[in-house]
PDB file of N, CA and C in Angstrom:
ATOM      1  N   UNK A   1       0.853  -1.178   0.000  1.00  0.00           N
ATOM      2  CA  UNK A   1       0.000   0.000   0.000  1.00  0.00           C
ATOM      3  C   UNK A   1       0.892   1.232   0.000  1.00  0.00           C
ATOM      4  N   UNK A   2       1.101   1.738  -1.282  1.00  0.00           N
ATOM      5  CA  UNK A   2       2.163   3.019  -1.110  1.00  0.00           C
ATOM      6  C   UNK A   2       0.888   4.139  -1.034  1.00  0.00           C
ATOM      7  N   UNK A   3       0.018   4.354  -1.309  1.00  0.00           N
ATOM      8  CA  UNK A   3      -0.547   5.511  -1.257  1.00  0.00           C
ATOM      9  C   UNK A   3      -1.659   5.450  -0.504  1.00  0.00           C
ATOM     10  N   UNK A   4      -1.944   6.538   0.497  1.00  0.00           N
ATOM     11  CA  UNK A   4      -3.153   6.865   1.335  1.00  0.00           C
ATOM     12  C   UNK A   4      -4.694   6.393   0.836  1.00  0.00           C
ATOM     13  N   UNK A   5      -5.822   5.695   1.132  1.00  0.00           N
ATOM     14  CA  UNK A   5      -6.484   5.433   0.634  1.00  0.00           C
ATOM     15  C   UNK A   5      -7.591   5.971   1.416  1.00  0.00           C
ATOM     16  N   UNK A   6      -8.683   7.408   1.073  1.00  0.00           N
ATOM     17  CA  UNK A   6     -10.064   7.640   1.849  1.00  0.00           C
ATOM     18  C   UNK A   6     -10.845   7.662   1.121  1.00  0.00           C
ATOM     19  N   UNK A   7     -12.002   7.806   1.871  1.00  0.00           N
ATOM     20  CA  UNK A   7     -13.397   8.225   1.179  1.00  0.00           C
ATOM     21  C   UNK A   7     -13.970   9.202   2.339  1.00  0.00           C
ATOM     22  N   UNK A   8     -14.820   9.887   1.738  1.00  0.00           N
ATOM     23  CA  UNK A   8     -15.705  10.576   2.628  1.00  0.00           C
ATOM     24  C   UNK A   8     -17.272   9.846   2.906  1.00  0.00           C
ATOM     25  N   UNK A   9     -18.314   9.767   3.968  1.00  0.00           N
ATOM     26  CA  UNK A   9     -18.861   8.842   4.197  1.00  0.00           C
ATOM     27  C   UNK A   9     -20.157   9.056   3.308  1.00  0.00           C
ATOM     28  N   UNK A  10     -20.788   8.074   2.597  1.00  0.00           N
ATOM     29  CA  UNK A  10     -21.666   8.095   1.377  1.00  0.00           C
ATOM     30  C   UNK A  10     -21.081   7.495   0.058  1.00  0.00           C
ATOM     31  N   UNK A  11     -19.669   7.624  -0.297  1.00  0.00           N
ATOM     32  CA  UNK A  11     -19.048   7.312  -1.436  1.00  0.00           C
ATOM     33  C   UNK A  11     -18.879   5.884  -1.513  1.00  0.00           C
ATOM     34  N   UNK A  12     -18.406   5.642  -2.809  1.00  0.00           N
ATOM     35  CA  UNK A  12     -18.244   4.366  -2.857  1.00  0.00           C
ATOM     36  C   UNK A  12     -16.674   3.869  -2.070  1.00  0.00           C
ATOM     37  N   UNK A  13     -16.803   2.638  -2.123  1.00  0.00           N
ATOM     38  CA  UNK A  13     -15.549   2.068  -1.264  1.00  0.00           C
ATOM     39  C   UNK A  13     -14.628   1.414  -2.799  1.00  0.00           C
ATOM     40  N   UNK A  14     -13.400   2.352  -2.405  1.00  0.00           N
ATOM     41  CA  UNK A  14     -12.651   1.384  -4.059  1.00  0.00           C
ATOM     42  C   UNK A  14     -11.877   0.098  -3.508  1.00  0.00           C
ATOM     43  N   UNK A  15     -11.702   0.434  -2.063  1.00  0.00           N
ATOM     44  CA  UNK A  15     -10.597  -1.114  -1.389  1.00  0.00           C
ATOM     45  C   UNK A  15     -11.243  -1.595  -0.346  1.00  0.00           C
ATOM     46  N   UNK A  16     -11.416  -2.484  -0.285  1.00  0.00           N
ATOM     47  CA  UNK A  16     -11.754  -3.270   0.729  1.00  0.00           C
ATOM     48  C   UNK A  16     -10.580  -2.862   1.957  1.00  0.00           C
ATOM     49  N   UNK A  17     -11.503  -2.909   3.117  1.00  0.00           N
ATOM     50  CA  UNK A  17     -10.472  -3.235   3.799  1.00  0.00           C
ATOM     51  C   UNK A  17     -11.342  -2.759   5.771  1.00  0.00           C
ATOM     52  N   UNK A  18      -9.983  -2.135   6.827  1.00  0.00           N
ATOM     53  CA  UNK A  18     -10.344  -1.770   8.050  1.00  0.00           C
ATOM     54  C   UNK A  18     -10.117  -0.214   7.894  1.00  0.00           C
ATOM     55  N   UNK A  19     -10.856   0.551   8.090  1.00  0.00           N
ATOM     56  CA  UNK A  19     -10.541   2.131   7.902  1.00  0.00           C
ATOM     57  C   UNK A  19     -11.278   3.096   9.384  1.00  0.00           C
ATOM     58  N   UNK A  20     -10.451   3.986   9.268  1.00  0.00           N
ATOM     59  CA  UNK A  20     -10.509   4.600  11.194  1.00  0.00           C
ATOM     60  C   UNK A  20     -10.825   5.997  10.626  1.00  0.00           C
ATOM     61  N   UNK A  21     -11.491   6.750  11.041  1.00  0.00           N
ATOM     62  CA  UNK A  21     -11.725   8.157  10.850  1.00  0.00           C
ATOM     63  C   UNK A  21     -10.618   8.987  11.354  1.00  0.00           C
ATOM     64  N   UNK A  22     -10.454  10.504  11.081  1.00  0.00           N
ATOM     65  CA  UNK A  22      -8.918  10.901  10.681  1.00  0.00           C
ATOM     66  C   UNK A  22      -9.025  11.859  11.555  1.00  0.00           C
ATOM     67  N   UNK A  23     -10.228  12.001  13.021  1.00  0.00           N
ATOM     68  CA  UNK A  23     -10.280  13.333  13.412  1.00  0.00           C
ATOM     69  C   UNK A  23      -8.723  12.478  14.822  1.00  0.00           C
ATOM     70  N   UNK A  24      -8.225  11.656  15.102  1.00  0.00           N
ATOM     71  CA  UNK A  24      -7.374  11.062  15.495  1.00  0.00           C
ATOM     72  C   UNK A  24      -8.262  10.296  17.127  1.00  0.00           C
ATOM     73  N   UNK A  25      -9.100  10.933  17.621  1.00  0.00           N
ATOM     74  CA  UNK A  25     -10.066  10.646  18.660  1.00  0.00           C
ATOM     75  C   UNK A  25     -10.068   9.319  19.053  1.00  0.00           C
ATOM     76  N   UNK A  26     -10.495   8.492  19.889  1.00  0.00           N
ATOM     77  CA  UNK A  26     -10.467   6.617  19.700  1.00  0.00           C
ATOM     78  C   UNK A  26     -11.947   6.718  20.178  1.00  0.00           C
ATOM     79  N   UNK A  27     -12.771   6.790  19.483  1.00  0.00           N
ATOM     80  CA  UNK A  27     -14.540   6.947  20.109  1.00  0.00           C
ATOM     81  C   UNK A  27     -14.409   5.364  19.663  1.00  0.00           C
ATOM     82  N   UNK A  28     -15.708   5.044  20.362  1.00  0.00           N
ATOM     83  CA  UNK A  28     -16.380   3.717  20.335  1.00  0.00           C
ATOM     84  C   UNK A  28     -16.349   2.992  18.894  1.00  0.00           C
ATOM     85  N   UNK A  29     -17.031   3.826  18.020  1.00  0.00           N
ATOM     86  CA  UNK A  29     -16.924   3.333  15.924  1.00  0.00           C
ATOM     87  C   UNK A  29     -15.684   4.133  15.631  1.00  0.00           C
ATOM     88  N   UNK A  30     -14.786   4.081  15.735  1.00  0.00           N
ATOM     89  CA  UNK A  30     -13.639   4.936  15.337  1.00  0.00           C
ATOM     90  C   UNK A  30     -13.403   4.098  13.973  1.00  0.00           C
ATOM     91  N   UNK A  31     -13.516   2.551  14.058  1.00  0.00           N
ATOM     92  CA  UNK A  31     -13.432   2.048  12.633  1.00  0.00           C
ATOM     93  C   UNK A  31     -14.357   1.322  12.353  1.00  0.00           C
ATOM     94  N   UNK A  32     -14.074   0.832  11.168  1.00  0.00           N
ATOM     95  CA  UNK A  32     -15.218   0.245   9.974  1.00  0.00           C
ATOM     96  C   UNK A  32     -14.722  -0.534   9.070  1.00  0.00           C
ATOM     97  N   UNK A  33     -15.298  -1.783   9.069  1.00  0.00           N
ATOM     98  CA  UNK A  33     -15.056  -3.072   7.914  1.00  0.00           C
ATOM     99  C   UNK A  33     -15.516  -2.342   6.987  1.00  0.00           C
ATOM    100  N   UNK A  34     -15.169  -2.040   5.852  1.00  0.00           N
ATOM    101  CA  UNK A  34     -15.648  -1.890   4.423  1.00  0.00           C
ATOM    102  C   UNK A  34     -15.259  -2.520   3.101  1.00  0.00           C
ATOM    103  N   UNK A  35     -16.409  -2.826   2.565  1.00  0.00           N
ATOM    104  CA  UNK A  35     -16.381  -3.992   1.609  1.00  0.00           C
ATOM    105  C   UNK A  35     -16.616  -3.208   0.195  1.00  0.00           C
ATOM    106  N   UNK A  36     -15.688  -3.290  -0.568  1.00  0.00           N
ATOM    107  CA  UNK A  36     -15.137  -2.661  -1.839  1.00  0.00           C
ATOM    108  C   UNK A  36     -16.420  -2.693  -2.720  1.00  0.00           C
ATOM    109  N   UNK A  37     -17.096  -1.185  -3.218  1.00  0.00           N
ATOM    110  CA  UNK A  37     -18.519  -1.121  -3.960  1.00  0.00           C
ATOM    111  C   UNK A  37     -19.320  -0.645  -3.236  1.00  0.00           C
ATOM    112  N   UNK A  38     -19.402  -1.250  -1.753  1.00  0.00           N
ATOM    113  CA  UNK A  38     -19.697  -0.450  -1.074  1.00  0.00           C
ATOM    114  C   UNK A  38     -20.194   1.097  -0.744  1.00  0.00           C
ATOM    115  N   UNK A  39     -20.945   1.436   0.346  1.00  0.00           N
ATOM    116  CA  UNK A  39     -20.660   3.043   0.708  1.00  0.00           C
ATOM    117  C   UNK A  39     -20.196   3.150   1.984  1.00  0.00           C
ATOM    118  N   UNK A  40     -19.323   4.291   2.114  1.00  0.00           N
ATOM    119  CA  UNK A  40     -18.759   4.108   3.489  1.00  0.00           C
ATOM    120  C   UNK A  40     -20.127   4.515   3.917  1.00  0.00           C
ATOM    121  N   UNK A  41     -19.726   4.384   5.522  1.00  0.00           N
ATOM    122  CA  UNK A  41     -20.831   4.567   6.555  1.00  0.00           C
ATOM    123  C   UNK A  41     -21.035   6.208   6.578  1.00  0.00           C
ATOM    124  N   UNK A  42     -21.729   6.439   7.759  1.00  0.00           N
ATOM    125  CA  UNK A  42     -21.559   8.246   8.582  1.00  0.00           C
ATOM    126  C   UNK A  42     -20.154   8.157   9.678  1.00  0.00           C
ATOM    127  N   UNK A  43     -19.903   9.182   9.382  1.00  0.00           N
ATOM    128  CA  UNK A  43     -18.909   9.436  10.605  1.00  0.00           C
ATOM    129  C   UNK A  43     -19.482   8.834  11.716  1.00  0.00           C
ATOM    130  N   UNK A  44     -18.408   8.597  13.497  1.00  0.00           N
ATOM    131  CA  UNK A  44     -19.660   8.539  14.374  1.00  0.00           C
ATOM    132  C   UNK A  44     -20.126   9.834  14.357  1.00  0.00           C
ATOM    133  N   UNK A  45     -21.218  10.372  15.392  1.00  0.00           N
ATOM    134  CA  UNK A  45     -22.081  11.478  15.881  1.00  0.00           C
ATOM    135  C   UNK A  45     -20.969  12.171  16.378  1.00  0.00           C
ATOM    136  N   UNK A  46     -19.924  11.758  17.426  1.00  0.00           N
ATOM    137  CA  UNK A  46     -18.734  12.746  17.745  1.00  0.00           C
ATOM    138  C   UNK A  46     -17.328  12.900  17.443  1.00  0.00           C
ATOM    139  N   UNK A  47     -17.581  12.754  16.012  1.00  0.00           N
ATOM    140  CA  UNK A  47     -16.224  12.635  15.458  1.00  0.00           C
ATOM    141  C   UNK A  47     -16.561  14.216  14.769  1.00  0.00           C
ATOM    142  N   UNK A  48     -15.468  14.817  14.732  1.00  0.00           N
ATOM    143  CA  UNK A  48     -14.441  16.145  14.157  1.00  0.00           C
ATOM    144  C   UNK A  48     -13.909  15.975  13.015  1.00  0.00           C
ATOM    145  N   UNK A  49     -13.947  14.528  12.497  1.00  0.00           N
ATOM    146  CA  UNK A  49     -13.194  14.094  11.297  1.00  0.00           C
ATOM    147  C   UNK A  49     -14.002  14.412  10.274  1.00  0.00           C
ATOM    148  N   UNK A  50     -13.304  13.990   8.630  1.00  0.00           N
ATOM    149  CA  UNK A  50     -13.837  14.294   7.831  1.00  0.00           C
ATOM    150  C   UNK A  50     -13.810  12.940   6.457  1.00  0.00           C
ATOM    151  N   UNK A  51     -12.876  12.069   6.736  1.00  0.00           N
ATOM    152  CA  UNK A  51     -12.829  11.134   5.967  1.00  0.00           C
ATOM    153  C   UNK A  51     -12.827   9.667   6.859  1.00  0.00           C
ATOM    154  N   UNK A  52     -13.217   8.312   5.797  1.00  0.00           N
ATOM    155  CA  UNK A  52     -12.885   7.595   6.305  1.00  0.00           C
ATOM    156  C   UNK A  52     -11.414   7.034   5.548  1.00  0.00           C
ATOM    157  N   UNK A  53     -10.430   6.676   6.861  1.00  0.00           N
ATOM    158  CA  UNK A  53      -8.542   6.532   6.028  1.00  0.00           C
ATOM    159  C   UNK A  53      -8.399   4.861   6.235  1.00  0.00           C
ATOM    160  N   UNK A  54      -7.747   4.446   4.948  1.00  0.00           N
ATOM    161  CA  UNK A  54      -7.780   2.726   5.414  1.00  0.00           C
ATOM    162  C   UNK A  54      -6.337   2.665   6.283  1.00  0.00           C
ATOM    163  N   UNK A  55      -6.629   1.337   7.111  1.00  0.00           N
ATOM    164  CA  UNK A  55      -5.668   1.184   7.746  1.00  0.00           C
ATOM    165  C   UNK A  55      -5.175  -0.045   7.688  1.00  0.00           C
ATOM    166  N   UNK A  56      -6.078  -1.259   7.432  1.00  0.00           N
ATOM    167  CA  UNK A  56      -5.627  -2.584   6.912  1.00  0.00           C
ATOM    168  C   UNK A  56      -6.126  -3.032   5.795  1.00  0.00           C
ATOM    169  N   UNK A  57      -5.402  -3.552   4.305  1.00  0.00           N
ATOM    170  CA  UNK A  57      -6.024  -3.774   3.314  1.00  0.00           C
ATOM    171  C   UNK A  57      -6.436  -5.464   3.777  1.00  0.00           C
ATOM    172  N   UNK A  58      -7.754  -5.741   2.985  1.00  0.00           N
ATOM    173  CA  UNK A  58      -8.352  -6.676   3.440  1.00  0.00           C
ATOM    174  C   UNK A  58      -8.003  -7.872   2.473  1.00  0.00           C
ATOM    175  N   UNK A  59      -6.937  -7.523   1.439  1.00  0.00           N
ATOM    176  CA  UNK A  59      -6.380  -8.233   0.412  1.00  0.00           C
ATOM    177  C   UNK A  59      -4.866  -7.647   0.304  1.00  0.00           C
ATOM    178  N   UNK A  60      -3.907  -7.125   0.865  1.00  0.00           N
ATOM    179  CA  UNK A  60      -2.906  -6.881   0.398  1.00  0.00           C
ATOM    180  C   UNK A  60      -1.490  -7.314  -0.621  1.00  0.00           C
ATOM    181  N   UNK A  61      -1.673  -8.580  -1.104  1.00  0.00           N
ATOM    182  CA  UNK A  61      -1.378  -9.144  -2.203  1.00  0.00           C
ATOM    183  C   UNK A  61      -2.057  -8.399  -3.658  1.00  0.00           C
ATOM    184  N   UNK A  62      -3.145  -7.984  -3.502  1.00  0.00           N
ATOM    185  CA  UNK A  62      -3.639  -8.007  -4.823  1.00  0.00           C
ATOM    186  C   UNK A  62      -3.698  -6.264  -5.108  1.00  0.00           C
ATOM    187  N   UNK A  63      -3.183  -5.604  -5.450  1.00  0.00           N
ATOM    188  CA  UNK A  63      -3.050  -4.648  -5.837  1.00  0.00           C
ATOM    189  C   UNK A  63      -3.774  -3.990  -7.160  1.00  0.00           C
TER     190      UNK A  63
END
């Protein structure tokens, strides 16, 4: 994974994978399974953030 991968919440998901919201906070939903085609979720209710950022690809072999 050389390059940063987000979405903002509503969009489609291009990678599968585990993704944490970017306001840096550790709230309760701070992350989210998302399944590629997908839409990301909503932020939680007290997040400051603005994207969702992946953090584990759920395939990292396949590029």
């Amino acid at each position: 994974m050389n390059e940063t991968r987000q979405g903002k919440p509503g969009e489609i998901v291009q990678e599968s994978g585990i993704y944490a919201c970017d306001c840096g906070k550790e709230h309760l939903w701070s992350k989210s399974t998302d399944v590629r085609g997908h839409r990301f979720p909503p932020l939680p209710y007290d997040c400051a953030g603005h994207t969702w950022t992946l953090r584990t690809q759920a395939h990292p072999d396949q590029d």
